[in-house]
N, C-alpha and C. Protein backbone atom coordinates (compact mmCIF):
# COMPACT_ATOMS: atom_id res chain seq x y z
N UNK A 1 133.13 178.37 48.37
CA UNK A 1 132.25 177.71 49.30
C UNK A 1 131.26 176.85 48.50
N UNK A 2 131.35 175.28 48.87
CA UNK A 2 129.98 174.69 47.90
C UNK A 2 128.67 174.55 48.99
N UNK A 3 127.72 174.41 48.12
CA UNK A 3 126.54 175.00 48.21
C UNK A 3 126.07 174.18 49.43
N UNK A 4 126.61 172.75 49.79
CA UNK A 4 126.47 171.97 51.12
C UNK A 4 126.66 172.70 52.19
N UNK A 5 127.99 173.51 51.97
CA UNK A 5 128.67 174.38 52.83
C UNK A 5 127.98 175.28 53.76
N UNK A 6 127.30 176.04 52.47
CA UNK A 6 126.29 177.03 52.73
C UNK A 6 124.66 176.73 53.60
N UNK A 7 124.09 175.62 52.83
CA UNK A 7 123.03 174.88 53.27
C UNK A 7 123.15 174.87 54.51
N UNK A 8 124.50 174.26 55.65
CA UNK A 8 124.29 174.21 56.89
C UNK A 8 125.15 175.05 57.90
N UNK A 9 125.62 176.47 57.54
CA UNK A 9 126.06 177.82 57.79
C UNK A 9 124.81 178.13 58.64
N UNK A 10 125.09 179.00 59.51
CA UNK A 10 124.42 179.59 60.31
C UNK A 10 123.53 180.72 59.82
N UNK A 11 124.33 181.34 59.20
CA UNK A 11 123.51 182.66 58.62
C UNK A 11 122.02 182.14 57.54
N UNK A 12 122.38 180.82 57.04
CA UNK A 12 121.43 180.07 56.06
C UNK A 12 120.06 179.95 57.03
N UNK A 13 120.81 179.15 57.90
CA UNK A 13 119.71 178.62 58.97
C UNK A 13 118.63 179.87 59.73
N UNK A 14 119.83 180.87 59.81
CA UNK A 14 118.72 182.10 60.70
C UNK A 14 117.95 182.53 59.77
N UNK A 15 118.21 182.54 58.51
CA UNK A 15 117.37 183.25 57.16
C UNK A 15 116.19 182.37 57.18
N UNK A 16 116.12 180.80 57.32
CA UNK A 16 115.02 180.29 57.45
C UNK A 16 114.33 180.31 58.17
N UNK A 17 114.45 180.65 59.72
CA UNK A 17 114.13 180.86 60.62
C UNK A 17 113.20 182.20 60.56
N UNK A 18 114.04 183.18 60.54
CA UNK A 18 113.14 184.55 60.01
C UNK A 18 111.94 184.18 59.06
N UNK A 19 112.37 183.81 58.10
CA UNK A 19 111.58 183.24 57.15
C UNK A 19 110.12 183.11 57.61
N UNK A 20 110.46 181.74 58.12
CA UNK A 20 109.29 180.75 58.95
C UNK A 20 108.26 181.28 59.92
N UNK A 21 109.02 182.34 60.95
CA UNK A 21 108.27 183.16 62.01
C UNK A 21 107.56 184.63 61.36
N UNK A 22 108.21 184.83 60.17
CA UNK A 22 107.61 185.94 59.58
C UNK A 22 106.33 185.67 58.48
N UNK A 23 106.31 184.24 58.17
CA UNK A 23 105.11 183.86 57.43
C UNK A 23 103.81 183.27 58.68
N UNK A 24 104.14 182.95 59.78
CA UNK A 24 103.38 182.88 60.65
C UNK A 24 102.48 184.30 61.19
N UNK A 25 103.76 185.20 61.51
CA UNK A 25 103.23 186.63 61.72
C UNK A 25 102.11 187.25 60.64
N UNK A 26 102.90 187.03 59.54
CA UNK A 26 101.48 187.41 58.40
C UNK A 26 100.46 186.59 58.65
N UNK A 27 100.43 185.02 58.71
CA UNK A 27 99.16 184.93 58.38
C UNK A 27 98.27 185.04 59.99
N UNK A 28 99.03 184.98 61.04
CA UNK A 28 98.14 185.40 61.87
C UNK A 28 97.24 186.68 61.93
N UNK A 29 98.41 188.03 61.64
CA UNK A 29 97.94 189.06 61.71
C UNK A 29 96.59 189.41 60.18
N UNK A 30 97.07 188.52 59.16
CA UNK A 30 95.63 188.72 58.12
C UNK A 30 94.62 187.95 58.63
N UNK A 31 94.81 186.83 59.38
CA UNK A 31 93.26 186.25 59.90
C UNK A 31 92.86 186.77 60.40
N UNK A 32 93.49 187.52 61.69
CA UNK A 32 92.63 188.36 62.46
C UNK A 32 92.26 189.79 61.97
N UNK A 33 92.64 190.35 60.79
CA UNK A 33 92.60 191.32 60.25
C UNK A 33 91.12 190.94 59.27
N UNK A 34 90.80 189.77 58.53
CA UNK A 34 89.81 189.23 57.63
C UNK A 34 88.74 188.99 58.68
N UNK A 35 89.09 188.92 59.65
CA UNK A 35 88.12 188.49 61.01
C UNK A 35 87.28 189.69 61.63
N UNK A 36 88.10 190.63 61.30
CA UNK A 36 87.37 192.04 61.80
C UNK A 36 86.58 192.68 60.57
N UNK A 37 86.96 192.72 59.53
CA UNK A 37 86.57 193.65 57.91
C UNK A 37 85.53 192.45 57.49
N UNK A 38 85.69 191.28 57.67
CA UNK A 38 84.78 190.29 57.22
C UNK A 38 83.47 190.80 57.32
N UNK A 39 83.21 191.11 58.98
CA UNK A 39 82.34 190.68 60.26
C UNK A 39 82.24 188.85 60.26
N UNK A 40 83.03 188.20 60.35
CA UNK A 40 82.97 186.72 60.39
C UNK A 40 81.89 186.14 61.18
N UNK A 41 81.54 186.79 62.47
CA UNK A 41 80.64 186.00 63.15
C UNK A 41 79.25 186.71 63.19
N UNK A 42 79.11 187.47 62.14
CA UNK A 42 77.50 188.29 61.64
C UNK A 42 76.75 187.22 61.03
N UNK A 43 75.57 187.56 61.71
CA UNK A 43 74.68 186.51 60.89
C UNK A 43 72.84 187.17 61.19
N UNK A 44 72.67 187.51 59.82
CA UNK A 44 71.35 187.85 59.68
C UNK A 44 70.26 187.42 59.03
N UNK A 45 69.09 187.00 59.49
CA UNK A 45 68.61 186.54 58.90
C UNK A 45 67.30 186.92 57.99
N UNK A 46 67.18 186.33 56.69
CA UNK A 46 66.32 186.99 55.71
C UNK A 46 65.17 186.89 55.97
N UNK A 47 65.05 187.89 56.11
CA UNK A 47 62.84 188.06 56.17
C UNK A 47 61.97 187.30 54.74
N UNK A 48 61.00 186.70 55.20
CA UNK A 48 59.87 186.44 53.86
C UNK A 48 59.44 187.33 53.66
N UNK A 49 60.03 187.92 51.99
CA UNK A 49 59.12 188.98 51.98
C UNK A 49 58.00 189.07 50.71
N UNK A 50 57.70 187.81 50.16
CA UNK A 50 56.75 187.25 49.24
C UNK A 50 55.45 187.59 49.57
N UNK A 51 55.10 188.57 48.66
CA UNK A 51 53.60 188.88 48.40
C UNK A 51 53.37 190.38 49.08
N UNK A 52 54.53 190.79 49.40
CA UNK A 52 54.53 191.61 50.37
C UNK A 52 54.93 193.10 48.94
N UNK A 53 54.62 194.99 49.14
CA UNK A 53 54.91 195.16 48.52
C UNK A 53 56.48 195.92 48.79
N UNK A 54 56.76 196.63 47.27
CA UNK A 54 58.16 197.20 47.06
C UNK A 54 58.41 198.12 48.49
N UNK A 55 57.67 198.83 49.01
CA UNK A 55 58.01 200.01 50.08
C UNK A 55 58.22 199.10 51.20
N UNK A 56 56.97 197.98 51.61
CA UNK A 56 57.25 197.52 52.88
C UNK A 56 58.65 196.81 52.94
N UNK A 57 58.67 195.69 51.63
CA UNK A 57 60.16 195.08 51.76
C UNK A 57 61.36 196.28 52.07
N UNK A 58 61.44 197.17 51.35
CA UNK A 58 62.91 198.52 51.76
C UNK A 58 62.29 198.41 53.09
N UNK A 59 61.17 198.80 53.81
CA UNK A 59 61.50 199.50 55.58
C UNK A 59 61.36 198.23 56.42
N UNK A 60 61.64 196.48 55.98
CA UNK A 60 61.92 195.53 56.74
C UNK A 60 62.91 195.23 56.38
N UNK A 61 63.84 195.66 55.26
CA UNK A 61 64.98 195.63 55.09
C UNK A 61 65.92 196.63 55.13
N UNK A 62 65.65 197.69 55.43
CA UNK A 62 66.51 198.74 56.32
C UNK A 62 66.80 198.37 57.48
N UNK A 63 65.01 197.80 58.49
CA UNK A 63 65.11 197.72 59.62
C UNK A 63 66.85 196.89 59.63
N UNK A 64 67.08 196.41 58.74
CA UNK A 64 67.63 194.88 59.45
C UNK A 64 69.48 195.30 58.71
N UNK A 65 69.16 196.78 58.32
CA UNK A 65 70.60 197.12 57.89
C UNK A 65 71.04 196.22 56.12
N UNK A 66 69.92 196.12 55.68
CA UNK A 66 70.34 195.11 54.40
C UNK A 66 69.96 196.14 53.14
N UNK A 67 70.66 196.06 52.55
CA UNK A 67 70.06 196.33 50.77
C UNK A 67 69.30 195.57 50.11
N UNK A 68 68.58 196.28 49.33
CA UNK A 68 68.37 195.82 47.73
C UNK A 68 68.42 196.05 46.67
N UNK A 69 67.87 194.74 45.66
CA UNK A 69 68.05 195.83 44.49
C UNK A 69 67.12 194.73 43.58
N UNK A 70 65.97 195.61 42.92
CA UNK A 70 64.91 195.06 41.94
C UNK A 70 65.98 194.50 40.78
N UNK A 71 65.80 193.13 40.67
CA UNK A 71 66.28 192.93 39.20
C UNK A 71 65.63 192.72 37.85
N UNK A 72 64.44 192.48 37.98
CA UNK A 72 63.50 192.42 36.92
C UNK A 72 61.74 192.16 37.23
N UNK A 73 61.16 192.35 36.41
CA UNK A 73 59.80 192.31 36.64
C UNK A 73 59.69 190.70 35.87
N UNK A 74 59.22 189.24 36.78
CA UNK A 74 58.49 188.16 36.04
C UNK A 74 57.30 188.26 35.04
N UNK A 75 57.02 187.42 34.79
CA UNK A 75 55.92 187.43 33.94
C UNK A 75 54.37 187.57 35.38
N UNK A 76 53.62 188.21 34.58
CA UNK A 76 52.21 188.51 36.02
C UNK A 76 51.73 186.91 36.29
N UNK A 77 52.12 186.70 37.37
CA UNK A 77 51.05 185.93 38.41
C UNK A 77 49.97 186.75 38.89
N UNK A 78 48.22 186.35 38.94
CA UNK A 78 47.49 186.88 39.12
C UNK A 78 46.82 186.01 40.93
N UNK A 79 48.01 185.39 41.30
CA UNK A 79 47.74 184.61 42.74
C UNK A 79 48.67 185.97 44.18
N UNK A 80 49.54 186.71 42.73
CA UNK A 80 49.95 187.73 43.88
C UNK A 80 49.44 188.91 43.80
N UNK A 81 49.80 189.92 44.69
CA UNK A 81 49.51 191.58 44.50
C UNK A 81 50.15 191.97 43.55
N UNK A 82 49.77 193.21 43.05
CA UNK A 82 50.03 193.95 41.92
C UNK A 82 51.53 194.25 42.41
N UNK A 83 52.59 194.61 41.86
CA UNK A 83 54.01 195.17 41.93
C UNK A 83 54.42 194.70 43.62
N UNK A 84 54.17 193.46 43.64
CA UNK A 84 54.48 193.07 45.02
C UNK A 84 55.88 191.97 44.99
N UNK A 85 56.21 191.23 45.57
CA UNK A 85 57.46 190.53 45.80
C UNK A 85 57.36 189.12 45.15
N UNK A 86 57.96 188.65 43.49
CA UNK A 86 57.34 187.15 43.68
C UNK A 86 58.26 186.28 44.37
N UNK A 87 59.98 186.75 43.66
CA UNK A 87 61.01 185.92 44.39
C UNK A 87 62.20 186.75 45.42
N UNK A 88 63.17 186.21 45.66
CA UNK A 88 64.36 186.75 46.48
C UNK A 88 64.92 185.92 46.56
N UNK A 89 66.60 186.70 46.30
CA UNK A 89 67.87 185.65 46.65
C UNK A 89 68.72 186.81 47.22
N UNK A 90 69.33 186.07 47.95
CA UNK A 90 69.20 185.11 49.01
C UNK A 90 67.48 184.76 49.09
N UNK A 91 67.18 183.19 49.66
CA UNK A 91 65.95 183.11 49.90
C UNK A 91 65.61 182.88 51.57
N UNK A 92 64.65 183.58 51.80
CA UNK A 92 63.99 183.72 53.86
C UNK A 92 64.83 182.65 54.21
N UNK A 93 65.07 183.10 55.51
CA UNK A 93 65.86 182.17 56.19
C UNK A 93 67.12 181.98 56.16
N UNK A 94 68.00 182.16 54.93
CA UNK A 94 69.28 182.15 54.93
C UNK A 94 69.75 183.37 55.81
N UNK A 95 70.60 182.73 55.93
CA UNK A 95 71.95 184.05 56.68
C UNK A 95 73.06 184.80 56.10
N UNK A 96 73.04 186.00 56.45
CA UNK A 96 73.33 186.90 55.33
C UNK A 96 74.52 187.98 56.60
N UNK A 97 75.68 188.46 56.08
CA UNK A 97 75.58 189.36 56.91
C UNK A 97 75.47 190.74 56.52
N UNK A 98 75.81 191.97 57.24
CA UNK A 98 75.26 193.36 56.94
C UNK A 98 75.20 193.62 55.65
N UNK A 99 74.54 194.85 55.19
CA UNK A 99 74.84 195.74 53.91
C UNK A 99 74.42 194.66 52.88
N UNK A 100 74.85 193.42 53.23
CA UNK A 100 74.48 192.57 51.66
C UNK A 100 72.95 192.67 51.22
N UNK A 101 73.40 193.26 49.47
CA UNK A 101 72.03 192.97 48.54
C UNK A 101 70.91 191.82 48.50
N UNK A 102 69.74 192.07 48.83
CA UNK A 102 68.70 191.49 48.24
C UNK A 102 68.27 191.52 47.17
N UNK A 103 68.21 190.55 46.33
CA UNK A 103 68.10 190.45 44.87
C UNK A 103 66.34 190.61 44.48
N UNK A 104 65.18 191.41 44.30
CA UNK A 104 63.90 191.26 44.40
C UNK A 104 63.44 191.05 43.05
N UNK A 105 62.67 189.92 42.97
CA UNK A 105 61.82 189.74 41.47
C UNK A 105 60.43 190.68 41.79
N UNK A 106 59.90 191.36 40.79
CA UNK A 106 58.49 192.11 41.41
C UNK A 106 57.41 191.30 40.09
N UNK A 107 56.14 191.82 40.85
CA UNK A 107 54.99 191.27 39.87
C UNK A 107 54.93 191.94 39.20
N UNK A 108 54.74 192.35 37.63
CA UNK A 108 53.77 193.53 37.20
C UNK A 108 52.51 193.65 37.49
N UNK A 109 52.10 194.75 37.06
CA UNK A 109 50.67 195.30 37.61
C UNK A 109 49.29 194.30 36.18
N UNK A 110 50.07 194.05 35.33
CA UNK A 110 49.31 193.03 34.39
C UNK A 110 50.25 192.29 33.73
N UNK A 111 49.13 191.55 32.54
CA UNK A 111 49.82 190.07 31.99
C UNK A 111 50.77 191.49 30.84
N UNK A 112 51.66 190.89 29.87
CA UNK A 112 52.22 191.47 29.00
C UNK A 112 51.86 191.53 27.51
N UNK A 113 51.98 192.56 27.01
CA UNK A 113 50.81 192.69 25.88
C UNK A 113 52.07 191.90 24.57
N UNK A 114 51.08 190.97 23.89
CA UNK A 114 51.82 190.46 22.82
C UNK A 114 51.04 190.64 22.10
N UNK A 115 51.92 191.14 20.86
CA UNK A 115 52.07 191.14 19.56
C UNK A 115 50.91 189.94 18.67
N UNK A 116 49.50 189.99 18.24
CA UNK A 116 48.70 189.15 17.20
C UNK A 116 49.42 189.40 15.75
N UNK A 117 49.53 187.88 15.69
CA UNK A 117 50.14 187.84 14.44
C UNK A 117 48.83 187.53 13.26
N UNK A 118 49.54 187.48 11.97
CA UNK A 118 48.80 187.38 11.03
C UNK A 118 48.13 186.10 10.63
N UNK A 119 47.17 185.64 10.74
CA UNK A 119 46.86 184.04 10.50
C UNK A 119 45.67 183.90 9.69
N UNK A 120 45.16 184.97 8.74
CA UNK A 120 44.72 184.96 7.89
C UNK A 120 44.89 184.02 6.67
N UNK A 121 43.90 183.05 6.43
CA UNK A 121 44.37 181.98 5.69
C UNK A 121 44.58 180.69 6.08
N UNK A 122 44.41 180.52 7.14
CA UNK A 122 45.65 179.45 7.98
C UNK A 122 44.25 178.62 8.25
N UNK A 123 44.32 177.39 8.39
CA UNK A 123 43.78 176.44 8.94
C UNK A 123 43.63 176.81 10.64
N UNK A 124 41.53 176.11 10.93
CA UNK A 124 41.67 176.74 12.51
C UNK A 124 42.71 175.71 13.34
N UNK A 125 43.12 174.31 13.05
CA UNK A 125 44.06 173.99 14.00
C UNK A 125 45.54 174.94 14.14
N UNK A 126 46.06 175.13 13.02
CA UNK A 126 47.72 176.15 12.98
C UNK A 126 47.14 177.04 13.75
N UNK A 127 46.10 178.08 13.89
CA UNK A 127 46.00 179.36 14.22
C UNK A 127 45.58 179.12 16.13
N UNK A 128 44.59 177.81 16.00
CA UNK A 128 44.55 177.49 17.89
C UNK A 128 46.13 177.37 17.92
N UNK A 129 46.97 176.31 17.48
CA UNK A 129 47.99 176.26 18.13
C UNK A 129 49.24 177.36 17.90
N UNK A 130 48.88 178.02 17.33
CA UNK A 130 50.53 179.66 17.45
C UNK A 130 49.74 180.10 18.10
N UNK A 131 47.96 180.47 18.48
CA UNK A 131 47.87 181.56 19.32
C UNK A 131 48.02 181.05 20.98
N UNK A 132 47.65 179.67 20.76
CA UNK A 132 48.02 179.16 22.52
C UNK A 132 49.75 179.06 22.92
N UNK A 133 50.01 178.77 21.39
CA UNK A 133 51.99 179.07 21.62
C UNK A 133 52.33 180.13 22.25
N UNK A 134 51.85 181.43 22.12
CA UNK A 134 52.15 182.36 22.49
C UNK A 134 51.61 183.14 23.53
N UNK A 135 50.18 182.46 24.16
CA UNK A 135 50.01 183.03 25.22
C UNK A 135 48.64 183.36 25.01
N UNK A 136 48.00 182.89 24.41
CA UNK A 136 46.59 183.24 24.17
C UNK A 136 45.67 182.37 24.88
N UNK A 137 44.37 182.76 24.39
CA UNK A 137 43.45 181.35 25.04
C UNK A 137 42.45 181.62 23.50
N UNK A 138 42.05 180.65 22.91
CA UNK A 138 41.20 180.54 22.02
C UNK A 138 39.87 180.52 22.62
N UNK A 139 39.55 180.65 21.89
CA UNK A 139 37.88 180.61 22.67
C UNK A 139 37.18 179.47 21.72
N UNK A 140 36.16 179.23 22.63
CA UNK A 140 35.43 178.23 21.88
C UNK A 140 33.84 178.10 20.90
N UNK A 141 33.41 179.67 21.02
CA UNK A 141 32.56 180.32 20.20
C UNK A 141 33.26 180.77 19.39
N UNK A 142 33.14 179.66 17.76
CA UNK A 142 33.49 180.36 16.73
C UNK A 142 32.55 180.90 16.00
N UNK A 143 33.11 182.21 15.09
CA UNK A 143 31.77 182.34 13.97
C UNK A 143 32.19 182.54 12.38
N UNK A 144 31.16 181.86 11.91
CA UNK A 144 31.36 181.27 10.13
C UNK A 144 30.59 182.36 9.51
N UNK A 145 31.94 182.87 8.34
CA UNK A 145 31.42 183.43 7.51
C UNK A 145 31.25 182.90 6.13
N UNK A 146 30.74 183.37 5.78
CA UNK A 146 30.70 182.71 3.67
C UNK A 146 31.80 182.68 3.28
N UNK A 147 32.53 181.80 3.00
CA UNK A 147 34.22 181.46 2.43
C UNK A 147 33.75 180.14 2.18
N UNK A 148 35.01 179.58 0.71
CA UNK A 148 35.09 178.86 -0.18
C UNK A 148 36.14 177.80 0.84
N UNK A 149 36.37 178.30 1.63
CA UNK A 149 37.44 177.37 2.41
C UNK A 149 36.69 177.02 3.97
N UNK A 150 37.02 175.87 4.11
CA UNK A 150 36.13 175.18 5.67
C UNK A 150 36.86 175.29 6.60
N UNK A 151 36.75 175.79 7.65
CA UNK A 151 37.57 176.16 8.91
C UNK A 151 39.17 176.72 8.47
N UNK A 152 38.98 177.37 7.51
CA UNK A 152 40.30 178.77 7.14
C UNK A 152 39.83 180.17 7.97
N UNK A 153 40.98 180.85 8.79
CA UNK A 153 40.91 181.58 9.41
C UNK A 153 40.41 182.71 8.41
N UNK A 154 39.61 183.60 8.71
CA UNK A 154 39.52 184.54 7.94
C UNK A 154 38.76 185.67 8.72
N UNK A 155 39.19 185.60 10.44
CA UNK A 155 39.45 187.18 10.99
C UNK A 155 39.48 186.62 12.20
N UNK A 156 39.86 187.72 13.34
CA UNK A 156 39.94 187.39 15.05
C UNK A 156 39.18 188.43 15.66
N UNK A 157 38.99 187.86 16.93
CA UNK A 157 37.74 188.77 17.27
C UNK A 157 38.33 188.86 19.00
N UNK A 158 38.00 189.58 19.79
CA UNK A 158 38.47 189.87 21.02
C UNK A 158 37.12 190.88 21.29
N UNK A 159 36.26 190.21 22.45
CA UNK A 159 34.64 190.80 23.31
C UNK A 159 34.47 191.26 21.89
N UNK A 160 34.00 190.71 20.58
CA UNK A 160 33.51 191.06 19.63
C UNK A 160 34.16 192.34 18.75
N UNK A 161 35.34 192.71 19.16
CA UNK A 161 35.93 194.09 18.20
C UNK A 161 36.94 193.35 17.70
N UNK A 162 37.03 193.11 16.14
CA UNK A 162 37.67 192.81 15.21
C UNK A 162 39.01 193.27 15.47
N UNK A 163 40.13 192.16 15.32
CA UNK A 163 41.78 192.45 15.86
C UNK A 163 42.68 192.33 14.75
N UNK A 164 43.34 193.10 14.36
CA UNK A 164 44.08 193.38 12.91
C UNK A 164 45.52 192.64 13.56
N UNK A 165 46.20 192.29 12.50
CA UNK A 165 47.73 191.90 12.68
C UNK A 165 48.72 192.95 13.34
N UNK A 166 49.50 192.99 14.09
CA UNK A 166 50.06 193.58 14.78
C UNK A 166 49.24 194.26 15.59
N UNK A 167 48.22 194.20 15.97
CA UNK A 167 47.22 194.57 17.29
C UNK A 167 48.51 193.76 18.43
N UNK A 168 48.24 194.52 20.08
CA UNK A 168 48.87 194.01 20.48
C UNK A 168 47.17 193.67 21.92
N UNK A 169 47.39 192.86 22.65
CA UNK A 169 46.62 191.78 23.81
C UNK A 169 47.30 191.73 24.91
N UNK A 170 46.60 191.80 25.80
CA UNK A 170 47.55 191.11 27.56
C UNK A 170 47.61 189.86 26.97
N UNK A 171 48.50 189.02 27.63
CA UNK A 171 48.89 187.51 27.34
C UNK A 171 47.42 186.91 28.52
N UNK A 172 46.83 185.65 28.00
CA UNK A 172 45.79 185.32 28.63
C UNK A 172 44.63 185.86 28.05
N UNK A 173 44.70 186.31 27.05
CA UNK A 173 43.03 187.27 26.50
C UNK A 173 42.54 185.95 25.72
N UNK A 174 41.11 186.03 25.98
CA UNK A 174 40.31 185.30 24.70
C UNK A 174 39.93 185.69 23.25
N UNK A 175 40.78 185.29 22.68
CA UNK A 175 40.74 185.10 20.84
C UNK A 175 39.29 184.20 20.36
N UNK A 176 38.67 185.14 19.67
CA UNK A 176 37.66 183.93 19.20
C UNK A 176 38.20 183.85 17.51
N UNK A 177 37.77 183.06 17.09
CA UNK A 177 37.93 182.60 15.08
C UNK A 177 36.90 182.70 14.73
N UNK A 178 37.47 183.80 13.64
CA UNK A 178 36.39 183.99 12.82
C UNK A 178 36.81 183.09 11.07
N UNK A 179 35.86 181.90 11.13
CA UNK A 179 36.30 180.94 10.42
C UNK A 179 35.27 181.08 8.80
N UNK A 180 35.60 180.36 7.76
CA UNK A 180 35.02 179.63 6.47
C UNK A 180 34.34 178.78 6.63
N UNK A 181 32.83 178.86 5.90
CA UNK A 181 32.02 177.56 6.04
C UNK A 181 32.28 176.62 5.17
N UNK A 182 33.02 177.11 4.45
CA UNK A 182 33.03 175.88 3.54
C UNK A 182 32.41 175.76 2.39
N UNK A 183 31.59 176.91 2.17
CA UNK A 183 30.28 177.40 1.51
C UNK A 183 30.88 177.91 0.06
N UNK A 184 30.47 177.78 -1.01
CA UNK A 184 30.91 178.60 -2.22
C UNK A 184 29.27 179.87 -2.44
């Protein structure tokens, strides 16, 4: 039998046929099957829950059948509450349906303590600019001691108690310089 033969045989033709009505059957029966397990036509919508704290967001997001889940603490904004809500994703307003995670950024309760480095020696411009690099605030009451060198760092001061290298600071603290007059 050549293969023309076969091509327009009956038994060929019903095989395509089956074929054809049985790939219809599937995909009808998985749409409407993805249509039910989906929930396709759920739609919920996200609460603002910015500024608000960790307990209230869980019992306005229970109310509403949703999860969450804290993913990290930002750096402290001092415009929000302490351990309160800064971001969320999904963000308010979108539509979400059941069970799906809320992603929550929280505030800490303060700024984060960094590490004073060593700048003993250093010229006062290098030492304003690594300590504002990193999160400081210089202050602008400096005080001069007897040194052979003119505005060389030669100590740090924080509300007047002397700050050693590897001292650690909330980020945002005032550093004052304790500088060289220049003086022999």
């Amino acid at each position: 039998m050549s293969i023309f033969k076969f091509l327009k045989s009956k038994s060929f033709l019903l095989q395509i046929v089956i074929a054809i009505v049985g790939f219809f059957i599937l995909f009808f029966v998985l749409k409407f099957w993805l249509n039910i397990t989906t929930n396709h036509d759920q739609k919920i919508q996200v609460p603002n829950l910015h500024k608000i704290t960790l307990d209230e967001a869980e019992r306005k997001l229970k109310e509403l059948n949703l999860d969450f889940k804290v993913i990290d603490s930002a750096s402290y904004n001092p415009t929000y509450p302490k351990k309160s809500v800064i971001e969320q994703s999904p963000e308010a307003g979108d539509f979400v349906k059941e069970k799906r995670k809320i992603y929550l950024t929280l505030n800490p309760s303060k700024y984060r303590d960094i590490t004073i480095p060593d700048l003993n020696g250093r010229t006062k411009r290098q030492a304003e600019s690594e300590l504002t690099a990193i999160g400081f605030i210089v202050g602008t009451d400096y005080t001069y001691v007897r040194d052979i060198g003119l505005d060389v760092v030669r100590g740090l001061r924080h509300k007047g108690k002397i700050l050693n290298a590897n001292d650690k600071l909330p980020k945002n603290s005032i550093i004052e310089l304790v500088l060289g007059d220049g003086e022999r």
